[in-house]
C-alpha atoms as a PDB file:
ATOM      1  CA  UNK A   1     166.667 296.895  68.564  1.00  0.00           C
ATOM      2  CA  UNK A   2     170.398 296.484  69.738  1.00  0.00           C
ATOM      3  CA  UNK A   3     171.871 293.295  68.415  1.00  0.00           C
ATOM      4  CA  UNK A   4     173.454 293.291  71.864  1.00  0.00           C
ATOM      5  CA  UNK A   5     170.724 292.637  74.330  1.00  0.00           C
ATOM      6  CA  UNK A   6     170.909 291.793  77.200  1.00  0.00           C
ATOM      7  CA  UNK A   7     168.579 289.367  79.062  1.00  0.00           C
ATOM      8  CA  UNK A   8     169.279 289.170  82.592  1.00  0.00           C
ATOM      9  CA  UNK A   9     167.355 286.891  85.532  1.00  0.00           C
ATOM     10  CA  UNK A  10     166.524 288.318  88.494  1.00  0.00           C
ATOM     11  CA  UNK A  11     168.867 290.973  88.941  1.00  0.00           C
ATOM     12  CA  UNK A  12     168.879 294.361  90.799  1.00  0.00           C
ATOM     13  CA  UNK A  13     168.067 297.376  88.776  1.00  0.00           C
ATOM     14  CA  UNK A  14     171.642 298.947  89.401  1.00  0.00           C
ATOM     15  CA  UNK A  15     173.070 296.286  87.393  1.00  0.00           C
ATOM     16  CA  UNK A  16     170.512 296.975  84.443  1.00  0.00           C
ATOM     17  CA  UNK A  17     171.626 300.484  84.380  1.00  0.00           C
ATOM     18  CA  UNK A  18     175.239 299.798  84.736  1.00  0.00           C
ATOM     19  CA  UNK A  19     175.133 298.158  81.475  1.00  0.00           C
ATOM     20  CA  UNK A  20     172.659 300.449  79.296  1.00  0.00           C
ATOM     21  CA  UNK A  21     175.265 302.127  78.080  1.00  0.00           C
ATOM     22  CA  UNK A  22     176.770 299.849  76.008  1.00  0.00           C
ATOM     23  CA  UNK A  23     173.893 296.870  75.306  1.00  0.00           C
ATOM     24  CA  UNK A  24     170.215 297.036  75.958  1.00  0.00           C
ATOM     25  CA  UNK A  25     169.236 295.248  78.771  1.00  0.00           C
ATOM     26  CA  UNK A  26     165.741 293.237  79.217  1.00  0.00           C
ATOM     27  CA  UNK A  27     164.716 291.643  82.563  1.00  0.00           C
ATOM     28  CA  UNK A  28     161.913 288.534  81.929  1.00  0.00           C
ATOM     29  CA  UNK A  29     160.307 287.464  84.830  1.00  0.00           C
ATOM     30  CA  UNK A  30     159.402 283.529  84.659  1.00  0.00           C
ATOM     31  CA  UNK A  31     155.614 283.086  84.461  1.00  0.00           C
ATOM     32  CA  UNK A  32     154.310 283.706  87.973  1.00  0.00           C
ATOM     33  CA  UNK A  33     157.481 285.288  89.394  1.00  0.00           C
ATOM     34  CA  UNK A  34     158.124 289.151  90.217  1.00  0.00           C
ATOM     35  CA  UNK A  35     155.760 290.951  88.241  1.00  0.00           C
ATOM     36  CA  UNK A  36     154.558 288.777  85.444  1.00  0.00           C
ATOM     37  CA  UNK A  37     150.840 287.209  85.645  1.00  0.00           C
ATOM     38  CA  UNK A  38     150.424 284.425  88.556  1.00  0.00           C
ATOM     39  CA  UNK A  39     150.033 281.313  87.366  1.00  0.00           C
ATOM     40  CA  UNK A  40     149.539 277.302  88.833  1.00  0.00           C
ATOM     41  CA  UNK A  41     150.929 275.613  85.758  1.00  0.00           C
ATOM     42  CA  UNK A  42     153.602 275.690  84.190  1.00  0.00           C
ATOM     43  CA  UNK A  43     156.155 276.103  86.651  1.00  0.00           C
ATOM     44  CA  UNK A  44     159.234 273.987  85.240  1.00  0.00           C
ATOM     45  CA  UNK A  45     161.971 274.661  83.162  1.00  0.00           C
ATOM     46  CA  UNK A  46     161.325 273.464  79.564  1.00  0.00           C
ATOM     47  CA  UNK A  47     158.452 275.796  79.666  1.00  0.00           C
ATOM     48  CA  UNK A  48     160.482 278.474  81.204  1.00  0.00           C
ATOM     49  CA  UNK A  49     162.448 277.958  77.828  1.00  0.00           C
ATOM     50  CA  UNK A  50     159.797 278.065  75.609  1.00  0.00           C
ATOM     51  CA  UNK A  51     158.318 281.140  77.163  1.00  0.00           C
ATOM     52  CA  UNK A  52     162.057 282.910  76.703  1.00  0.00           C
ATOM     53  CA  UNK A  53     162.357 281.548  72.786  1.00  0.00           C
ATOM     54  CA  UNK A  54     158.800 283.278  72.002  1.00  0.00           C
ATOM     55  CA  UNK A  55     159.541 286.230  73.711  1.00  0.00           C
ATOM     56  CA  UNK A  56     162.457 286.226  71.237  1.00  0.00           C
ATOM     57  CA  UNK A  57     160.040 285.428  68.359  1.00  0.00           C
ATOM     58  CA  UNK A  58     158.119 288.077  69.047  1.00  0.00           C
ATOM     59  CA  UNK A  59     159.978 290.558  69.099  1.00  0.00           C
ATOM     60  CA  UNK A  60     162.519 289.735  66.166  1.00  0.00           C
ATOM     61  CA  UNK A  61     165.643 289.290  68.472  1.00  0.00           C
ATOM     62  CA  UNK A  62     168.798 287.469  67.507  1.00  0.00           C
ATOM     63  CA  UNK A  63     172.697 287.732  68.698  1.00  0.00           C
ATOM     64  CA  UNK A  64     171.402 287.972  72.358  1.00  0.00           C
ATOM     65  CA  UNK A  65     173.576 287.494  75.110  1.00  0.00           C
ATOM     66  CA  UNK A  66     171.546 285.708  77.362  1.00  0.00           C
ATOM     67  CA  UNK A  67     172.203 286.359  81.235  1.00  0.00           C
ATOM     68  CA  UNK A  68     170.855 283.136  83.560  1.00  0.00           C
ATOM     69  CA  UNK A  69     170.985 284.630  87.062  1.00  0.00           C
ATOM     70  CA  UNK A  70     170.881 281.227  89.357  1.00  0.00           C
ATOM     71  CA  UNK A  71     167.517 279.332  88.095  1.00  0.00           C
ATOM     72  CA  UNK A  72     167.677 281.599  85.290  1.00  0.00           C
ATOM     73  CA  UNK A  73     171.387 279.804  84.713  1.00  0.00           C
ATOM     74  CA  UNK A  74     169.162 276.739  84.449  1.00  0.00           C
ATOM     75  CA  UNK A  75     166.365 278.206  82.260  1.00  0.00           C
ATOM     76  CA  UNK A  76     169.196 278.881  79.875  1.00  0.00           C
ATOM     77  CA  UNK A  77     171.130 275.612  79.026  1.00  0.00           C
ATOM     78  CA  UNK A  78     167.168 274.719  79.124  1.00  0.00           C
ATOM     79  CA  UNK A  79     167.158 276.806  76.071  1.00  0.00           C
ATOM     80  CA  UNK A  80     169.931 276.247  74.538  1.00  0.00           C
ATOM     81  CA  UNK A  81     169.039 271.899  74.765  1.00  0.00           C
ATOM     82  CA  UNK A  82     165.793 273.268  73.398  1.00  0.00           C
ATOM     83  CA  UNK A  83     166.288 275.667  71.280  1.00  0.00           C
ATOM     84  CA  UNK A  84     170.159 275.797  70.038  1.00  0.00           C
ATOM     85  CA  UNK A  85     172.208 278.552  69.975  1.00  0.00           C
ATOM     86  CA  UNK A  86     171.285 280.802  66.377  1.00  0.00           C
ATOM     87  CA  UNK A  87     169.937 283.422  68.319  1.00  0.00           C
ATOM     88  CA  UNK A  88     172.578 283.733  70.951  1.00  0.00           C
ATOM     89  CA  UNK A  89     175.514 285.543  70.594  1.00  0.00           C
ATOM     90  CA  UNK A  90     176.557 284.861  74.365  1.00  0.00           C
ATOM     91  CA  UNK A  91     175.498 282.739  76.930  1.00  0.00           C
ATOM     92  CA  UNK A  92     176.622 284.028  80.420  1.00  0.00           C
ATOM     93  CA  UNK A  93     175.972 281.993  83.743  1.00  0.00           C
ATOM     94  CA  UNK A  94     175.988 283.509  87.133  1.00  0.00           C
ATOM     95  CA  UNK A  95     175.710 282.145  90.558  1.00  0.00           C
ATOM     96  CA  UNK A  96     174.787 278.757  89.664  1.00  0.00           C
ATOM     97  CA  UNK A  97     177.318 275.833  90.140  1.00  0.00           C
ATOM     98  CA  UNK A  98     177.841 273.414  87.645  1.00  0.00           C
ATOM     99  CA  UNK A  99     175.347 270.569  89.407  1.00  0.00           C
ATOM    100  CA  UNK A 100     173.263 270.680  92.204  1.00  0.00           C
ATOM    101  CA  UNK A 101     173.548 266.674  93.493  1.00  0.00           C
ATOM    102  CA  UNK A 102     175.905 264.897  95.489  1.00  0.00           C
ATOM    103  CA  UNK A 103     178.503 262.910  93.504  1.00  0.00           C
ATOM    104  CA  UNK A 104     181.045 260.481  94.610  1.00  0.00           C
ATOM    105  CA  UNK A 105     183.832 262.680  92.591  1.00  0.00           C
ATOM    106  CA  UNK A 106     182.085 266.770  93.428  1.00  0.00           C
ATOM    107  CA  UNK A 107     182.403 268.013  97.278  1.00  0.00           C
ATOM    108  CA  UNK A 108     179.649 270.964  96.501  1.00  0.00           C
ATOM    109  CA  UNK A 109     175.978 268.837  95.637  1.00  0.00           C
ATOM    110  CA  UNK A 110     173.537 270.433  97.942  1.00  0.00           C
ATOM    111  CA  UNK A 111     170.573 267.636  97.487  1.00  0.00           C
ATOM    112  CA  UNK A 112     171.173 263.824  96.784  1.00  0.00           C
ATOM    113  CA  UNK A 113     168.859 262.622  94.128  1.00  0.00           C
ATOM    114  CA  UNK A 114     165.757 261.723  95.987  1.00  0.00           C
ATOM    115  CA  UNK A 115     166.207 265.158  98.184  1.00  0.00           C
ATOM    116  CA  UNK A 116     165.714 266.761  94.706  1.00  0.00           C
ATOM    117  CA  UNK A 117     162.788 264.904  93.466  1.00  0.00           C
ATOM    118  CA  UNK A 118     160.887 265.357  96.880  1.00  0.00           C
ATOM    119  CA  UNK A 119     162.277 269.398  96.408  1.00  0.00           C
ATOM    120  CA  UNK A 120     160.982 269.562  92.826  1.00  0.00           C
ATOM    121  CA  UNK A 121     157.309 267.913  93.618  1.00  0.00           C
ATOM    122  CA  UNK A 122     156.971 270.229  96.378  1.00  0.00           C
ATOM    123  CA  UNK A 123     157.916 272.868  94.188  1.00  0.00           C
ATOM    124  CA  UNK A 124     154.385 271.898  91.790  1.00  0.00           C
ATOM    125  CA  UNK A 125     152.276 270.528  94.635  1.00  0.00           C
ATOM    126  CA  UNK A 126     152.646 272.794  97.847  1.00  0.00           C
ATOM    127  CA  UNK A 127     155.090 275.933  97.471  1.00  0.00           C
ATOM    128  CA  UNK A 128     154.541 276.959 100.265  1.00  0.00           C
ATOM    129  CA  UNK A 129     156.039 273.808 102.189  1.00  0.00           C
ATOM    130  CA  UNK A 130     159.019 274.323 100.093  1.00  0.00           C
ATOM    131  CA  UNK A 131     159.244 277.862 101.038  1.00  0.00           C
ATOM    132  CA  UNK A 132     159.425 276.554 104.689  1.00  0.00           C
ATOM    133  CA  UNK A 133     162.066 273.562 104.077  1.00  0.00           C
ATOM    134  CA  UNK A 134     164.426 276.091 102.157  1.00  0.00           C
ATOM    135  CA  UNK A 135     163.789 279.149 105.228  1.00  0.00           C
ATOM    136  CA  UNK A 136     164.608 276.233 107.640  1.00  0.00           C
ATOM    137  CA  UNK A 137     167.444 274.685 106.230  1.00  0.00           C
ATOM    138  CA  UNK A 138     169.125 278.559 105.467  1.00  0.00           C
ATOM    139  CA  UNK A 139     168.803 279.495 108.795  1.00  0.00           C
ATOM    140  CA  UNK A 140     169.915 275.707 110.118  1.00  0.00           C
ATOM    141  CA  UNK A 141     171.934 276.496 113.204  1.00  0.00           C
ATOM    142  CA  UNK A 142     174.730 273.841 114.661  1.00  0.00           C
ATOM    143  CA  UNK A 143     178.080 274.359 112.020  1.00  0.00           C
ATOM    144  CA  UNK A 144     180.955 272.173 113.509  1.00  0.00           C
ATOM    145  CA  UNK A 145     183.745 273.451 115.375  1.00  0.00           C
ATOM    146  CA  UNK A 146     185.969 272.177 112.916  1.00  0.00           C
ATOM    147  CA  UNK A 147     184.636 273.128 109.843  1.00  0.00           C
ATOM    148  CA  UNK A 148     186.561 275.372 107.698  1.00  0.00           C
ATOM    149  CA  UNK A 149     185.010 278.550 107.310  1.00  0.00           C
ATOM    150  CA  UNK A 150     183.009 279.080 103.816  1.00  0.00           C
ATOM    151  CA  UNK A 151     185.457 281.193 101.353  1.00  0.00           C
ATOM    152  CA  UNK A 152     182.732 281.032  98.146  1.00  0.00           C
ATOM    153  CA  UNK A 153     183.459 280.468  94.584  1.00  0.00           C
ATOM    154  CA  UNK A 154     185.968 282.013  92.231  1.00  0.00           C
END
């Protein structure tokens, strides 16, 4: 196996091939995402780690750059608290910003802490509410006047 692999979170197929020249990549879907087997435990990061470190295990793989695609960005400093670094050569994070909550001295926190916590027990007790909060608040009309338009990242 290619000492350079690849691990990439969910991420279009173009990208995949745009990159098999050079490094082998390997797409994991979390436990009961995309098309691995559905499951109703289990849904939280530090598992999400340990299902990633004995994938590696497995299947003998070390100096692996590991690609977090947003919660796959969190799945991977999951890991590497977890889990350390020997068997990363790389750790690349994309589309994820550095924290999520509100802080006196950060403008971009999305969710103060108790948003989060009421976000992340909907998330194990009724998905399907926190499908509907997320579709609501991403299609949340009334942006004012005087609000500078959104230029991204970078």
């Amino acid at each position: 196996m290619n000492s350079n692999a690849v691990w990439r979170f969910n991420t279009a197929v173009e990208q995949q091939e745009g990159l098999a020249d050079e490094y082998q990549p390997i797409v994991v879907d979390f436990r009961g995402h995309g098309r691995s087997e559905k499951t109703e435990t289990g849904h939280t990061l530090p598992t999400y780690a340990t299902d990633i470190e004995q994938f590696f295990e497995a299947r003998g793989l070390d100096e692996v750059i590991l690609v977090g695609w947003s919660m796959g960005s969190l799945v991977g400093w999951e890991y590497i608290d977890q889990f350390g670094t020997d068997r990363l050569r790389e750790f690349v994070v994309v589309e994820q910003q550095p924290a999520d909550l509100e802080q006196d001295d950060y403008d971009h926190g999305v969710f103060d802490f108790e948003e989060l916590r009421g976000l992340m027990e909907l998330a194990q007790t009724n998905p399907h509410e926190l499908n509907s909060v997320f579709i609501d608040e991403m299609f949340k009309l009334g942006i004012e006047a005087d609000s500078p338009p959104h230029r991204g990242r970078g």
